[in-house]
PDB file of N, CA and C in Angstrom:
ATOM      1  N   UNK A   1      94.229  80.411 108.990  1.00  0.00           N
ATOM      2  CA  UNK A   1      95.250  80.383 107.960  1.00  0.00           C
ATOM      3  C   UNK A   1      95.160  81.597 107.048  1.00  0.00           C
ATOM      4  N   UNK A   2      94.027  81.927 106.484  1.00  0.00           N
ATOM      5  CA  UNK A   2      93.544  83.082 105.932  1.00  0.00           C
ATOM      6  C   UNK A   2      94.758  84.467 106.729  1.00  0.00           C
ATOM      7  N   UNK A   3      94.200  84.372 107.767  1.00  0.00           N
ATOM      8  CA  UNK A   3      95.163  85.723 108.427  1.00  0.00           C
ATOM      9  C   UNK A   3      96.464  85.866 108.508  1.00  0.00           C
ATOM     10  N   UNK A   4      97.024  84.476 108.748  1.00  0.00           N
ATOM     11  CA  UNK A   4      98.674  84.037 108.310  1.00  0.00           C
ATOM     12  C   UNK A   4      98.739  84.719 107.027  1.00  0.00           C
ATOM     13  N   UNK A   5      98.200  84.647 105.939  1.00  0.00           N
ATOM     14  CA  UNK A   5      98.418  84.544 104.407  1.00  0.00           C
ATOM     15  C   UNK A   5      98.198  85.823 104.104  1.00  0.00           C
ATOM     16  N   UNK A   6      97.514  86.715 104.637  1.00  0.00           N
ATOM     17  CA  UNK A   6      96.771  88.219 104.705  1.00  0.00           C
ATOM     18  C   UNK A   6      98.263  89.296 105.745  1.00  0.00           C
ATOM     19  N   UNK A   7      98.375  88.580 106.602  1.00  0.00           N
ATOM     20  CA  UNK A   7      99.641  89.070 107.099  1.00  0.00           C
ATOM     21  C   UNK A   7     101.062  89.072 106.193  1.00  0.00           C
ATOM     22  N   UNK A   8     101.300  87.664 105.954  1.00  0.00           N
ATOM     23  CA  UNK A   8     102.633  87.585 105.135  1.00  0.00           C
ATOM     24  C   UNK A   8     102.682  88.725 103.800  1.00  0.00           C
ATOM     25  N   UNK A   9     101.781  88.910 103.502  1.00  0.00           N
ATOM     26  CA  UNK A   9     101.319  89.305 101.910  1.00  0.00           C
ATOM     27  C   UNK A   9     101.692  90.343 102.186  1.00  0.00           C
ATOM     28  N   UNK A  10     100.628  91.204 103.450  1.00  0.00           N
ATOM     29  CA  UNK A  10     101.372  92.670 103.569  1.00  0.00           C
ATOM     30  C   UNK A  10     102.437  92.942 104.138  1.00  0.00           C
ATOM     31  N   UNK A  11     102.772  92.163 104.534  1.00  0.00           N
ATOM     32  CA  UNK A  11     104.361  92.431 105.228  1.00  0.00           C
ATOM     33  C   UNK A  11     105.145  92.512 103.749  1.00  0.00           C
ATOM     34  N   UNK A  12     105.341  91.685 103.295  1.00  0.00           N
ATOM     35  CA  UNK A  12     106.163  91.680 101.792  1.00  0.00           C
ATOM     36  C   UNK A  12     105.436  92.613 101.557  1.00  0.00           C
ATOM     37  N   UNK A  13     104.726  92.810 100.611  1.00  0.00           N
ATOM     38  CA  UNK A  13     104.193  94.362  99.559  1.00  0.00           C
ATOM     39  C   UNK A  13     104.792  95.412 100.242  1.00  0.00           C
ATOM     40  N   UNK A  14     104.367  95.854 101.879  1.00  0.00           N
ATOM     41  CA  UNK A  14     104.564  96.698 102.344  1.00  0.00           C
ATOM     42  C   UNK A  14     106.403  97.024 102.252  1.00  0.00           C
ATOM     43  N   UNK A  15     106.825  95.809 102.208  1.00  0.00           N
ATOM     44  CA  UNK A  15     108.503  96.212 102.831  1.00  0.00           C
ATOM     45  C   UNK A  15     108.874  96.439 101.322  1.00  0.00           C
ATOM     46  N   UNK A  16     108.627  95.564 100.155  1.00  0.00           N
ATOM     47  CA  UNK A  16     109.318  96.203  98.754  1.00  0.00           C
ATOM     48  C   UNK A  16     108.598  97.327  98.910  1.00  0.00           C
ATOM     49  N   UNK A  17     107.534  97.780  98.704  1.00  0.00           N
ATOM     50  CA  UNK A  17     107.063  98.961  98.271  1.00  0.00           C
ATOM     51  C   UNK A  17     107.434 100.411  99.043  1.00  0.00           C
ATOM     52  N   UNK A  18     108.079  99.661 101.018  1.00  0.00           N
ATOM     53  CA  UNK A  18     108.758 100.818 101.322  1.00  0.00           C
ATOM     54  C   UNK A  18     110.054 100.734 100.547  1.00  0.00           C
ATOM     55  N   UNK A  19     110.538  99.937 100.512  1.00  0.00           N
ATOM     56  CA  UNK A  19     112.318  99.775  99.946  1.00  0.00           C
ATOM     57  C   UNK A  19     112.714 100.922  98.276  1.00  0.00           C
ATOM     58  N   UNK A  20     111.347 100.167  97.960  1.00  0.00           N
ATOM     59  CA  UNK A  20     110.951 101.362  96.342  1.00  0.00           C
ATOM     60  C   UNK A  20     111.108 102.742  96.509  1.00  0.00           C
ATOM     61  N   UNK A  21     110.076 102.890  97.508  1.00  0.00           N
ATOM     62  CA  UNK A  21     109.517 104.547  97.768  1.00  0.00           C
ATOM     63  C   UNK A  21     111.018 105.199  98.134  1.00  0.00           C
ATOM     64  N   UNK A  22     111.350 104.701  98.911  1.00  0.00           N
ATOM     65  CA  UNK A  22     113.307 104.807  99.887  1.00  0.00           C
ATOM     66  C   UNK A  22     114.003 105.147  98.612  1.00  0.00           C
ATOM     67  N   UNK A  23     113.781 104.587  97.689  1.00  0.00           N
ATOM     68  CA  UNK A  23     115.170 104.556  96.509  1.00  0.00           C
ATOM     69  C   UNK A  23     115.055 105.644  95.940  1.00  0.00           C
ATOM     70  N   UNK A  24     113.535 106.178  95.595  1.00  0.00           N
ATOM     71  CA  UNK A  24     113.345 106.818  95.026  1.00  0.00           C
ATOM     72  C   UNK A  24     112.800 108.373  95.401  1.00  0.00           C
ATOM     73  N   UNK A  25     112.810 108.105  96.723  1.00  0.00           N
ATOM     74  CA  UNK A  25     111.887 109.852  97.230  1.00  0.00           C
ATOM     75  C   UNK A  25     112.632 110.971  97.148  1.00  0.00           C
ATOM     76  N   UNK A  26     114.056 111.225  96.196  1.00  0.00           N
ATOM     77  CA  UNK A  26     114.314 112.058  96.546  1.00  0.00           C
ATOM     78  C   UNK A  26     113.905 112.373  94.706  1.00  0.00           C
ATOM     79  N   UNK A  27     113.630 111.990  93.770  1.00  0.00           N
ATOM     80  CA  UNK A  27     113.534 112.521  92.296  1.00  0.00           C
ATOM     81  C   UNK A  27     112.002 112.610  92.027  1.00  0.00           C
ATOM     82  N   UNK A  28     111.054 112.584  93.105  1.00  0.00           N
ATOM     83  CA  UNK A  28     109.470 113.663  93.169  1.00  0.00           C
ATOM     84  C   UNK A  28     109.051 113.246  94.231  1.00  0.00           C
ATOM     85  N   UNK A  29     108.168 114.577  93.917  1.00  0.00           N
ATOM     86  CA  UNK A  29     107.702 114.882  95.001  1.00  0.00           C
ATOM     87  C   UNK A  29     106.538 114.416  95.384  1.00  0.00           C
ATOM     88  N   UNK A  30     106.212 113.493  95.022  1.00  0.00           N
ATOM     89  CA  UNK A  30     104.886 112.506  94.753  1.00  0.00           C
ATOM     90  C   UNK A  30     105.734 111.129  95.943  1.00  0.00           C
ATOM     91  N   UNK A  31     106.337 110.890  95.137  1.00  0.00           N
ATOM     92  CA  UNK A  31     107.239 109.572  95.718  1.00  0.00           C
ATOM     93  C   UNK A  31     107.568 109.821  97.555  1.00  0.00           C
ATOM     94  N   UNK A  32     108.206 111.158  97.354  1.00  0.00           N
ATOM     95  CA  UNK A  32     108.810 112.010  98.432  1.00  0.00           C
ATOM     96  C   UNK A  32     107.053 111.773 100.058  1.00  0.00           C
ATOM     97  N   UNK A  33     106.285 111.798  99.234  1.00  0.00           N
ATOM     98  CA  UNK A  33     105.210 112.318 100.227  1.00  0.00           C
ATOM     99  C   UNK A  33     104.514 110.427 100.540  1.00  0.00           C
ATOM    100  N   UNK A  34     104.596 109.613  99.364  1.00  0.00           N
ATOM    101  CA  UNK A  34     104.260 108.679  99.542  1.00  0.00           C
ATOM    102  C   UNK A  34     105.388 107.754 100.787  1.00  0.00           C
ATOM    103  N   UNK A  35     106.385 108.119 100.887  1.00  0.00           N
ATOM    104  CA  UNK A  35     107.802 107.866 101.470  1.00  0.00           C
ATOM    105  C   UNK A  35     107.699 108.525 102.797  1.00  0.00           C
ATOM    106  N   UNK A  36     106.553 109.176 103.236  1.00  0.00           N
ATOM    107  CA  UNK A  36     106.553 110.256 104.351  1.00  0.00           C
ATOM    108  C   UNK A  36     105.044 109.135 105.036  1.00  0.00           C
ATOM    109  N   UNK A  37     104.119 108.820 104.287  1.00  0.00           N
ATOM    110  CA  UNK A  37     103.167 108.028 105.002  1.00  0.00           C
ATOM    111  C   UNK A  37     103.514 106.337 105.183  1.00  0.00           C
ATOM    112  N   UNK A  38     104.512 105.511 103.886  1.00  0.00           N
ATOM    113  CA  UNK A  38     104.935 104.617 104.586  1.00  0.00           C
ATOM    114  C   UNK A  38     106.002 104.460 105.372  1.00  0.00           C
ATOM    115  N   UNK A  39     106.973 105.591 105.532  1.00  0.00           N
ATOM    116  CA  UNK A  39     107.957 105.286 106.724  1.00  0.00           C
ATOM    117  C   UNK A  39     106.805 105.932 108.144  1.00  0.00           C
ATOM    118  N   UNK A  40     106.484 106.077 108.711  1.00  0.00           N
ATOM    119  CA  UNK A  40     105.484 105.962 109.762  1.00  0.00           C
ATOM    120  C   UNK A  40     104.990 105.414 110.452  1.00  0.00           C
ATOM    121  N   UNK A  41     105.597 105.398 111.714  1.00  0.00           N
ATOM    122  CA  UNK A  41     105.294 105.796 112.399  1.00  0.00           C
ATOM    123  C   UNK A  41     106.964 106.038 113.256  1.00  0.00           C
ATOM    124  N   UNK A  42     107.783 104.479 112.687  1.00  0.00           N
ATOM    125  CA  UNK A  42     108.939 104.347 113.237  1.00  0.00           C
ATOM    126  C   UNK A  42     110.326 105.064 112.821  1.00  0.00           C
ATOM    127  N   UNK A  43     110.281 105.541 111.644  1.00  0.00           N
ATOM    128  CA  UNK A  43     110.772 106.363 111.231  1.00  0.00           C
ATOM    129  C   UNK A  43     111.455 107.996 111.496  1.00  0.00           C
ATOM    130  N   UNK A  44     110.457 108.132 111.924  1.00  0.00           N
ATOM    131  CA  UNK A  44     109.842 109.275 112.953  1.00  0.00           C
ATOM    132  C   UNK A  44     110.294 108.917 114.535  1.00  0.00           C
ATOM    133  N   UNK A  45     109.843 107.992 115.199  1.00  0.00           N
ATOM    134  CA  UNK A  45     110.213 107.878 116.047  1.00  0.00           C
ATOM    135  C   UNK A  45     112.055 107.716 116.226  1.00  0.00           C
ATOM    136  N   UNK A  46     112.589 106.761 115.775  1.00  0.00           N
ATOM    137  CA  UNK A  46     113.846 106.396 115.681  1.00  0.00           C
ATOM    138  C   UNK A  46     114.719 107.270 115.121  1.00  0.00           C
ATOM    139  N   UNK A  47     114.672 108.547 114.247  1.00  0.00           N
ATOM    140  CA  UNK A  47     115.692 109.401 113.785  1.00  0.00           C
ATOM    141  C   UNK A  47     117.016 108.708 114.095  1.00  0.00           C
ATOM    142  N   UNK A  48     117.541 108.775 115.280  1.00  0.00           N
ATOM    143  CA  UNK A  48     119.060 108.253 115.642  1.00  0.00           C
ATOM    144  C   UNK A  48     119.278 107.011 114.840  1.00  0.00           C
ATOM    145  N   UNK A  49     118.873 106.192 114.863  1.00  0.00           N
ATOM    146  CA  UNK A  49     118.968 104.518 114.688  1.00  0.00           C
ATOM    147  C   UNK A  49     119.253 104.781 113.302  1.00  0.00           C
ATOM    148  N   UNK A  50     118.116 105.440 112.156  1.00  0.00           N
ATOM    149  CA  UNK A  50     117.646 105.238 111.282  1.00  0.00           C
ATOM    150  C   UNK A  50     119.081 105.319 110.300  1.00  0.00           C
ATOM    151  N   UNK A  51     120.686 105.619 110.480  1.00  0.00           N
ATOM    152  CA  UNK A  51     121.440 105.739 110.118  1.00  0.00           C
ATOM    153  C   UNK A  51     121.879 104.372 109.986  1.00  0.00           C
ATOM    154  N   UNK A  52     122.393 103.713 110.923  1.00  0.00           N
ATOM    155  CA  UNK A  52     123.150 103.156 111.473  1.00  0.00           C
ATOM    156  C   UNK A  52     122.461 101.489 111.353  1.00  0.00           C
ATOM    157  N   UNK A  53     120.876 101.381 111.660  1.00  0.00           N
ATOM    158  CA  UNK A  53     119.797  99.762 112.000  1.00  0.00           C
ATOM    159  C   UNK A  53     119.030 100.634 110.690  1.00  0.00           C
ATOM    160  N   UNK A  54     119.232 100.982 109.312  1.00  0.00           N
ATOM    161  CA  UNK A  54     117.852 101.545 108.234  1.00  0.00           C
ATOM    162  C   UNK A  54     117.382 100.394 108.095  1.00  0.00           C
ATOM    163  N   UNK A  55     117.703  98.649 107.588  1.00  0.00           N
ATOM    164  CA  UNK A  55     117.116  97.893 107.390  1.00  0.00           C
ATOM    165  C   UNK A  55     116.546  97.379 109.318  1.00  0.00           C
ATOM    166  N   UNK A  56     116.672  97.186 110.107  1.00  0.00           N
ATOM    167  CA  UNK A  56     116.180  96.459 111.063  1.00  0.00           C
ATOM    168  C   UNK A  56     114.827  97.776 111.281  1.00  0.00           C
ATOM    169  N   UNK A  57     114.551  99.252 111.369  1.00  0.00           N
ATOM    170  CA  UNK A  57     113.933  99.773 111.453  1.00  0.00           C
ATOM    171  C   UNK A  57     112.741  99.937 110.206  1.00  0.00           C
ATOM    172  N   UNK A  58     113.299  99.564 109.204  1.00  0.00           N
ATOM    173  CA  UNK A  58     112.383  99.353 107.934  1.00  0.00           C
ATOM    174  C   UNK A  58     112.113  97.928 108.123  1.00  0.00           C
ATOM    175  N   UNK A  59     112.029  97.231 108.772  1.00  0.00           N
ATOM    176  CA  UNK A  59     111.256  95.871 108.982  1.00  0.00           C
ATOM    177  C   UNK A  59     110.202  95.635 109.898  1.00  0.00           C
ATOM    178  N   UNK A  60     110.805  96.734 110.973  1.00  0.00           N
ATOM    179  CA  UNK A  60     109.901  96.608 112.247  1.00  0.00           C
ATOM    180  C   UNK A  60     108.593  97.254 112.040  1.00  0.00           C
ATOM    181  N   UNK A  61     108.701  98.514 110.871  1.00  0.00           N
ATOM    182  CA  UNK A  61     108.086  99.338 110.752  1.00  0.00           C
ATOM    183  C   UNK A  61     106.695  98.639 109.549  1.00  0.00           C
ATOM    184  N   UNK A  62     107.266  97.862 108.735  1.00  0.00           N
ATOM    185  CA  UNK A  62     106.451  96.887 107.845  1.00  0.00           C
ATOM    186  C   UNK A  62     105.779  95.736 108.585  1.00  0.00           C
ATOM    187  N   UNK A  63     106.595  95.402 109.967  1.00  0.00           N
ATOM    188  CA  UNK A  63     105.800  94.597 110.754  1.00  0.00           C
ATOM    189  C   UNK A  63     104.544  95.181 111.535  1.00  0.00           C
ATOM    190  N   UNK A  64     105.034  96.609 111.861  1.00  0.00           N
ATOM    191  CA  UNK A  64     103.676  97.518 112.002  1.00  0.00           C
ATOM    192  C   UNK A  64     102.685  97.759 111.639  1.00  0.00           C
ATOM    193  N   UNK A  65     103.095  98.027 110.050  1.00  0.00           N
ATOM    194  CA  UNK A  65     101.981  98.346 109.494  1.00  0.00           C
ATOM    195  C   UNK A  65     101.393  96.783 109.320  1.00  0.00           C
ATOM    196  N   UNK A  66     101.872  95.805 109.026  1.00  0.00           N
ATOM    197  CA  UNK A  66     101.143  94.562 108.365  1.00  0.00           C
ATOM    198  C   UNK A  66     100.147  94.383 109.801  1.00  0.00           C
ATOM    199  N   UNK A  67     100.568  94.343 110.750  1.00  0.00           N
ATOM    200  CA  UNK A  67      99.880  93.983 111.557  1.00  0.00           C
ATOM    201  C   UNK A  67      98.646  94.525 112.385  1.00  0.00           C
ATOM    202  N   UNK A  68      98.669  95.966 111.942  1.00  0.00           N
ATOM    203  CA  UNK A  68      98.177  96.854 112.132  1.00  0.00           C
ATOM    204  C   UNK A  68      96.784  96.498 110.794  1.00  0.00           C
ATOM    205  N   UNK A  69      97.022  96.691 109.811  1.00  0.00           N
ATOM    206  CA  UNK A  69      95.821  96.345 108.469  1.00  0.00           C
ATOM    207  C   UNK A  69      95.436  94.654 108.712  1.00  0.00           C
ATOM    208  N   UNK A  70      96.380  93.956 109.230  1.00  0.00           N
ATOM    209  CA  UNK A  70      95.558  92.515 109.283  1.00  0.00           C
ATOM    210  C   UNK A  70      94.413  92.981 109.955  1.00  0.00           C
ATOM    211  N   UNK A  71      94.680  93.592 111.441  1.00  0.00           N
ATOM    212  CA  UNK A  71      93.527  93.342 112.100  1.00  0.00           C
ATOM    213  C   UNK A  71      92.809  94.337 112.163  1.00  0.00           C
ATOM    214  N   UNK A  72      92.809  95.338 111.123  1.00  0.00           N
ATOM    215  CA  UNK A  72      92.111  96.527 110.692  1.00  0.00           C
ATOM    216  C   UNK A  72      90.978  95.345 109.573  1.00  0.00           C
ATOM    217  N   UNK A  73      91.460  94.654 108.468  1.00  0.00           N
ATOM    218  CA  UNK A  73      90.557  93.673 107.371  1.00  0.00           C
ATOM    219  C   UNK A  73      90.002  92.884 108.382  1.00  0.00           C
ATOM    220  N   UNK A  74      90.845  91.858 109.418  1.00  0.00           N
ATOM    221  CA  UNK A  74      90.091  91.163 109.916  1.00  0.00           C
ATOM    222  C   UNK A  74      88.403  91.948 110.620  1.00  0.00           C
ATOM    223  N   UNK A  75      88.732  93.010 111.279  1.00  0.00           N
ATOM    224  CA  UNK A  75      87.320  93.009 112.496  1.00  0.00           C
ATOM    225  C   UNK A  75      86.786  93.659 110.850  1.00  0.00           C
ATOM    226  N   UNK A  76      86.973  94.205 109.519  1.00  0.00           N
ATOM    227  CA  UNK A  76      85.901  94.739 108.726  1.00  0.00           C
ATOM    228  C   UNK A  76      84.936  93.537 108.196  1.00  0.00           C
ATOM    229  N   UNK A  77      85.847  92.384 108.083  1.00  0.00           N
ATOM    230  CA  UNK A  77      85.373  91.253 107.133  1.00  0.00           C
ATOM    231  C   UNK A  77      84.750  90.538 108.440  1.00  0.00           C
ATOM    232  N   UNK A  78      84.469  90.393 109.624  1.00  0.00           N
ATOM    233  CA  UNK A  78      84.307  89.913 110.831  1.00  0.00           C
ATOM    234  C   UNK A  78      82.338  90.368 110.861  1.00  0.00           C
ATOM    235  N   UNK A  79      82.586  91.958 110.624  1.00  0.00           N
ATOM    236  CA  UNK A  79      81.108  92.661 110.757  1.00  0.00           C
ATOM    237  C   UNK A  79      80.411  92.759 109.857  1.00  0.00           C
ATOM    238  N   UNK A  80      81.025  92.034 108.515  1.00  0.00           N
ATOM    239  CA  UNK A  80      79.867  92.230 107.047  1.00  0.00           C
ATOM    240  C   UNK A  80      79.334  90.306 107.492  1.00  0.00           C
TER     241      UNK A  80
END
């Protein structure tokens, strides 16, 4: 259940906090670069889409990352 709850969490944080970075990357250049490591990996990949599917590709891409750091925490908290 723990990992359910560790997943959901970053999926949300991750998707407002890309949706934030999105609104805002074009007024610094701080924002701009933070907006360059969370659109990543799919972002990048998809160029075409990213017009036309921005929300279905900004979901898939938060499903990435969440799932990607679950089981990045899980095997850390696994070996302590």
């Amino acid at each position: 259940m723990t990992k359910v709850a560790l997943f959901c969490s970053l999926l949300l944080s991750h998707w407002i906090i890309q949706f934030l970075v999105w609104a805002y990357a074009t007024r610094n250049s701080f924002v701009h670069y933070v907006w360059n490591v969370l659109s990543a990996p799919l972002f990048y990949i998809s160029q075409s889409l990213n017009n036309e599917h921005f929300w279905v590709v900004a979901t898939m891409n938060s499903l990435l990352w969440a799932a990607c750091l679950t089981f990045l925490v899980g095997r850390i908290l696994t070996k302590q």
